[in-house]
C-alpha atoms as a PDB file:
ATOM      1  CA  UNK A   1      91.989 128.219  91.168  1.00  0.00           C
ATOM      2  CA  UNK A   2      88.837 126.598  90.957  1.00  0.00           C
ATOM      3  CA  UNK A   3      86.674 125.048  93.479  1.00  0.00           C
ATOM      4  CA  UNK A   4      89.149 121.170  94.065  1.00  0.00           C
ATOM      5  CA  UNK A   5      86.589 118.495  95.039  1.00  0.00           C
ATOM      6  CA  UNK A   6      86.707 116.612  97.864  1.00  0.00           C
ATOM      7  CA  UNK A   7      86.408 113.347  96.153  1.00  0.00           C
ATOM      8  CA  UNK A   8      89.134 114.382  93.485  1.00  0.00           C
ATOM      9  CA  UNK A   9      91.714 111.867  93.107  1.00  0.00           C
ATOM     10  CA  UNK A  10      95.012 113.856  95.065  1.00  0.00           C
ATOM     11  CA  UNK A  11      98.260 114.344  94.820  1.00  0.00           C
ATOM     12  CA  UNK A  12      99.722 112.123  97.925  1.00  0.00           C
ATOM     13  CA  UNK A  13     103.099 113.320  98.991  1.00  0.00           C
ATOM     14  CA  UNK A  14     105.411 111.893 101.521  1.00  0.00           C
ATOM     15  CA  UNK A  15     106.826 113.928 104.768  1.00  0.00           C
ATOM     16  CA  UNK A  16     109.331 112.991 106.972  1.00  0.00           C
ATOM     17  CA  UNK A  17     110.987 116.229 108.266  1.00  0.00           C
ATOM     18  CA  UNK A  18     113.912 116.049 105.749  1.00  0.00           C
ATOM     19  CA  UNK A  19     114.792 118.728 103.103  1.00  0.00           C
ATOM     20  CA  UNK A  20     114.090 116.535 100.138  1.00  0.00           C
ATOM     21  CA  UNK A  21     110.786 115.879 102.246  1.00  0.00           C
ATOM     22  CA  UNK A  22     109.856 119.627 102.571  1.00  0.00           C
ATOM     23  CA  UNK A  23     110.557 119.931  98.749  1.00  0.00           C
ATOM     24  CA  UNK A  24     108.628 117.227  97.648  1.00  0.00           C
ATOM     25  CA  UNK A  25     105.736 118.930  99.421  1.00  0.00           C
ATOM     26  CA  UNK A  26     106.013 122.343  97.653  1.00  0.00           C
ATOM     27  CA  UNK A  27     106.481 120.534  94.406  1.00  0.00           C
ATOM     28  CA  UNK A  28     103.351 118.721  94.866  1.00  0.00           C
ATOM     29  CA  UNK A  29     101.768 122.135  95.970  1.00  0.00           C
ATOM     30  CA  UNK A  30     102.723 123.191  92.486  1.00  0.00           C
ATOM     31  CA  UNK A  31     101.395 120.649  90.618  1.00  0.00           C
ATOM     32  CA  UNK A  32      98.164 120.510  92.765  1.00  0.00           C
ATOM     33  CA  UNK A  33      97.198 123.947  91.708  1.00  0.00           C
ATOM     34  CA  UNK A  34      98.132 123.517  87.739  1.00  0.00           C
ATOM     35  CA  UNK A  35      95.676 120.098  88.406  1.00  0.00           C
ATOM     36  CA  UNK A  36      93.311 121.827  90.299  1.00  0.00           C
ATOM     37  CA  UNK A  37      93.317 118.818  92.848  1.00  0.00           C
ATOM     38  CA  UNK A  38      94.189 118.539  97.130  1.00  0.00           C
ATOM     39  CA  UNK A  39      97.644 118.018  98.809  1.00  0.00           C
ATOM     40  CA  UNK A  40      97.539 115.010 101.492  1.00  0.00           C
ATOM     41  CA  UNK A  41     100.482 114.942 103.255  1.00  0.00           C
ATOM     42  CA  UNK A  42     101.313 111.121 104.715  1.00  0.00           C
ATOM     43  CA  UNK A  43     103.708 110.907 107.723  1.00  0.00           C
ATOM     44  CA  UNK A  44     104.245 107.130 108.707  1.00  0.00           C
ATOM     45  CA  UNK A  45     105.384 106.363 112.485  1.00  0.00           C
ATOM     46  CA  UNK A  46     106.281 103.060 113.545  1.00  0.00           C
ATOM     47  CA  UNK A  47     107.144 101.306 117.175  1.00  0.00           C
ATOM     48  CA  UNK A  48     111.005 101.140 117.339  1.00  0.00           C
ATOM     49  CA  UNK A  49     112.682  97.721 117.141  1.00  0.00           C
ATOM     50  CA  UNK A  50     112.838  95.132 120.263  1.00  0.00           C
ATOM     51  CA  UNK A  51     115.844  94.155 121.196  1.00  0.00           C
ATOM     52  CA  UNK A  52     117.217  92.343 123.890  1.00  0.00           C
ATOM     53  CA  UNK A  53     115.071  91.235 126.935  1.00  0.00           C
ATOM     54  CA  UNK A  54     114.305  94.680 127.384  1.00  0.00           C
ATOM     55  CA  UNK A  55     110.540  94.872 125.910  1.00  0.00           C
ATOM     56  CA  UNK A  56     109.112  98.248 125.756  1.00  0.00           C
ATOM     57  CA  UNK A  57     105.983  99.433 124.692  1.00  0.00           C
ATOM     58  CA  UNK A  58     105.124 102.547 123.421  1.00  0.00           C
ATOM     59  CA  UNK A  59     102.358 104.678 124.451  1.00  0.00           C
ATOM     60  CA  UNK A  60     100.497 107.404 122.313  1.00  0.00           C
ATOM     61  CA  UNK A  61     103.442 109.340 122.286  1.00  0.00           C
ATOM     62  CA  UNK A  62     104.973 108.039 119.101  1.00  0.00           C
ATOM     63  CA  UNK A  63     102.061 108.734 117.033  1.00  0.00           C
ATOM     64  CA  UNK A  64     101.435 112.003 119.052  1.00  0.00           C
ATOM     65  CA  UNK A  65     105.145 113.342 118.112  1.00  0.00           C
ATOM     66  CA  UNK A  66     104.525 111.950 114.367  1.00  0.00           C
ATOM     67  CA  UNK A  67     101.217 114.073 114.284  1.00  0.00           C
ATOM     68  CA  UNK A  68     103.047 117.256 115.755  1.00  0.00           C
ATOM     69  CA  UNK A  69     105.743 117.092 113.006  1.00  0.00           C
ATOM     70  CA  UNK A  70     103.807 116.425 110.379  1.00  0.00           C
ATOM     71  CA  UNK A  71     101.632 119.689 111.615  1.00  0.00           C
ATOM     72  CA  UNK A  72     104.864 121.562 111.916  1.00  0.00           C
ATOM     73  CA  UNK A  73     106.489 120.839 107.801  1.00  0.00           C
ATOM     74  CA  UNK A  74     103.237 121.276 106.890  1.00  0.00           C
ATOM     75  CA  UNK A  75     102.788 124.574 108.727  1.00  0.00           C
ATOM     76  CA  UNK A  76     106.304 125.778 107.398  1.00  0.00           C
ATOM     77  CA  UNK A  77     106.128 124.698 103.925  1.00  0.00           C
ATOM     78  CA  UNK A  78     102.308 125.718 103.498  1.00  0.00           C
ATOM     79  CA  UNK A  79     101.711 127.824 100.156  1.00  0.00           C
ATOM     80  CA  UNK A  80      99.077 130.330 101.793  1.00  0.00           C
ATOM     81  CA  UNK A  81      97.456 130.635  98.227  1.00  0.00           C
ATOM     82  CA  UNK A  82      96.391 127.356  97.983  1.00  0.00           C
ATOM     83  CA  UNK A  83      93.888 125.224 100.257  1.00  0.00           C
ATOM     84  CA  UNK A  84      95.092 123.736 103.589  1.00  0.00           C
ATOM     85  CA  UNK A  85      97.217 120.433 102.769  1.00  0.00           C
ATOM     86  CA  UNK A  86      95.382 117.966 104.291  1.00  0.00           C
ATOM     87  CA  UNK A  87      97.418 115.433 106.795  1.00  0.00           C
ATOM     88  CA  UNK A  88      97.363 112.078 107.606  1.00  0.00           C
ATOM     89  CA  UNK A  89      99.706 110.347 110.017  1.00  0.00           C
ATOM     90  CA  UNK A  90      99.694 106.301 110.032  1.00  0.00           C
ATOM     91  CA  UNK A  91     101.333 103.708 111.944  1.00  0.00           C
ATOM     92  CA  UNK A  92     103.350 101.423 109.817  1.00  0.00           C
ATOM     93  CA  UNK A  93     106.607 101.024 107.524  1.00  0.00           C
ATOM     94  CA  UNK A  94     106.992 104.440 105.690  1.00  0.00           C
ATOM     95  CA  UNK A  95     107.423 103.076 102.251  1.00  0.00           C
ATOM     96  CA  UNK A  96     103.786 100.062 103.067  1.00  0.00           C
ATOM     97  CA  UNK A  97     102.192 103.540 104.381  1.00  0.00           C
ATOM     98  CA  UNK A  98     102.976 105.432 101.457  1.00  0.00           C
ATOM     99  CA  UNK A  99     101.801 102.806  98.921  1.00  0.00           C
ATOM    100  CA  UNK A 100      98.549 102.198 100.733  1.00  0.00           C
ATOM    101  CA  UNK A 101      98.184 106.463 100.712  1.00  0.00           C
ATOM    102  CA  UNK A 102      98.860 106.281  96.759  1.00  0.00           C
ATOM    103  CA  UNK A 103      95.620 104.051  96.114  1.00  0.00           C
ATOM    104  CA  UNK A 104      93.452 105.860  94.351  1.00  0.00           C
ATOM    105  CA  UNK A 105      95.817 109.125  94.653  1.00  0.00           C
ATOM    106  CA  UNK A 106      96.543 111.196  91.053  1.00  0.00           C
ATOM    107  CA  UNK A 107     100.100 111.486  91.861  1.00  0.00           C
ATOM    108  CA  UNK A 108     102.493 110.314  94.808  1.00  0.00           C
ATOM    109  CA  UNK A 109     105.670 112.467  95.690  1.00  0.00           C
ATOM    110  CA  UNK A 110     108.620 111.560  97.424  1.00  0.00           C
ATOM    111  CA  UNK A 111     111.730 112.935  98.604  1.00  0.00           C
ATOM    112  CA  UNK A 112     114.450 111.217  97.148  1.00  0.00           C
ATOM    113  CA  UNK A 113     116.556 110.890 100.235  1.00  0.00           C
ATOM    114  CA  UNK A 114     114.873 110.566 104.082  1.00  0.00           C
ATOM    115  CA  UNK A 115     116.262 111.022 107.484  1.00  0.00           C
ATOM    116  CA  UNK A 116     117.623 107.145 107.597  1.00  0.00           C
ATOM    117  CA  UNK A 117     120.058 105.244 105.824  1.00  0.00           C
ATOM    118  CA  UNK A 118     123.015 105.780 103.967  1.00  0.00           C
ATOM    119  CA  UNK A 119     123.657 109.243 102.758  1.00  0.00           C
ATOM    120  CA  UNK A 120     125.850 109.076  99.573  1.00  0.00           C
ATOM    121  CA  UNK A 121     122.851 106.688  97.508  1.00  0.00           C
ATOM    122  CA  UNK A 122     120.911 108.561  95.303  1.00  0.00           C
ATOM    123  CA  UNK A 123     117.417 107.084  96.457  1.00  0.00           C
ATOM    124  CA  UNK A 124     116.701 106.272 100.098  1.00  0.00           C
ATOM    125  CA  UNK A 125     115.532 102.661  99.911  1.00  0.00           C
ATOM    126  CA  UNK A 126     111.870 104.174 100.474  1.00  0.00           C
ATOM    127  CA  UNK A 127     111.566 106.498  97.446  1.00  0.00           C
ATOM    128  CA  UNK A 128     113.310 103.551  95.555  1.00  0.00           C
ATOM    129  CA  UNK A 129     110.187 101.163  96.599  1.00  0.00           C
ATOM    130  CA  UNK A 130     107.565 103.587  96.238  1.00  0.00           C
ATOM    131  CA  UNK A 131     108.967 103.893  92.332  1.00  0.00           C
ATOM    132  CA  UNK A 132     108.812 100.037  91.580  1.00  0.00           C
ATOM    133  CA  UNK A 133     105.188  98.882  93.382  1.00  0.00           C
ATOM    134  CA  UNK A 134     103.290 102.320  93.528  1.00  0.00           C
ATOM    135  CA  UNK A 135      99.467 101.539  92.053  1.00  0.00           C
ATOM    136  CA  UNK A 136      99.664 105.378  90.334  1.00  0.00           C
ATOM    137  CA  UNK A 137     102.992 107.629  88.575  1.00  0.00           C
ATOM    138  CA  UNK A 138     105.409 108.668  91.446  1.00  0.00           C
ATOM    139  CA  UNK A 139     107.443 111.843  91.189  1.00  0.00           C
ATOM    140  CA  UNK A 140     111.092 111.699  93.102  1.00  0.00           C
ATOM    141  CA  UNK A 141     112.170 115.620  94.453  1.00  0.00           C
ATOM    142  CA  UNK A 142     116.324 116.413  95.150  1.00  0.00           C
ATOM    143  CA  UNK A 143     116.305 118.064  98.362  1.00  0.00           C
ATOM    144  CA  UNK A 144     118.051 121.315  98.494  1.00  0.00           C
ATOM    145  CA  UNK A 145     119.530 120.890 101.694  1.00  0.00           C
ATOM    146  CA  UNK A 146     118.290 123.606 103.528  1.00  0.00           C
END
């Protein structure tokens, strides 16, 4: 593999923790090494609803925990032959996050199913937005389950 650089346009992929997740980042692993371009890895966090009269506001933790998980996939799913995977946690709505990560990005992949939502739907209603509004081609990757 040649010398990827830093200015390259990447391959953006989305990370959530979930097996689809994990195998949308070795796909784009793949792909980044037939393209000879860099893996950024996009977790998004976001403060949980308010309900009630019961306000609370996070602290640092959210965005700390985000960070540590996204380190952690990354870590685990990591093809050792291939440059680090850069990472990039943001605060926001995963599928807003995602499309603001894919500007200027070669490629974005997404797991086809995340952690929320309903589980018999083929896309998870953030790989289904990412597919209609994404500024660049978006790749969707079946989870294997494990």
């Amino acid at each position: 593999m040649g010398t990827t650089p830093e200015n390259a346009h990447p391959v953006v992929v989305g990370v959530d923790g979930s097996p689809s997740s994990r195998a949308a980042l070795r796909w784009a692993q793949r792909q980044a090494r037939l393209e000879d371009c860099s893996v950024e890895a996009v977790a998004a966090w976001d403060h949980p609803p308010m309900s009630g009269w019961g306000l609370s506001v996070p602290g640092p933790e959210i965005e700390d925990a985000a960070r540590l998980a996204l380190a952690d996939t990354v870590k685990r799913e990591q093809d050792p032959t291939l440059p680090p995977v850069r990472q990039r946690t943001e605060c926001g709505h995963p599928a807003d996050v995602l499309l603001r990560a894919a500007r200027g990005a070669h490629l974005l992949v997404v797991g086809s199913r995340g952690l929320g939502g309903f589980t018999g739907t083929l896309l998870g209603s953030v790989s289904r937005h990412c597919v209609e509004h994404a500024p660049c081609p978006v790749v969707v990757v079946r989870g294997t389950g494990t």
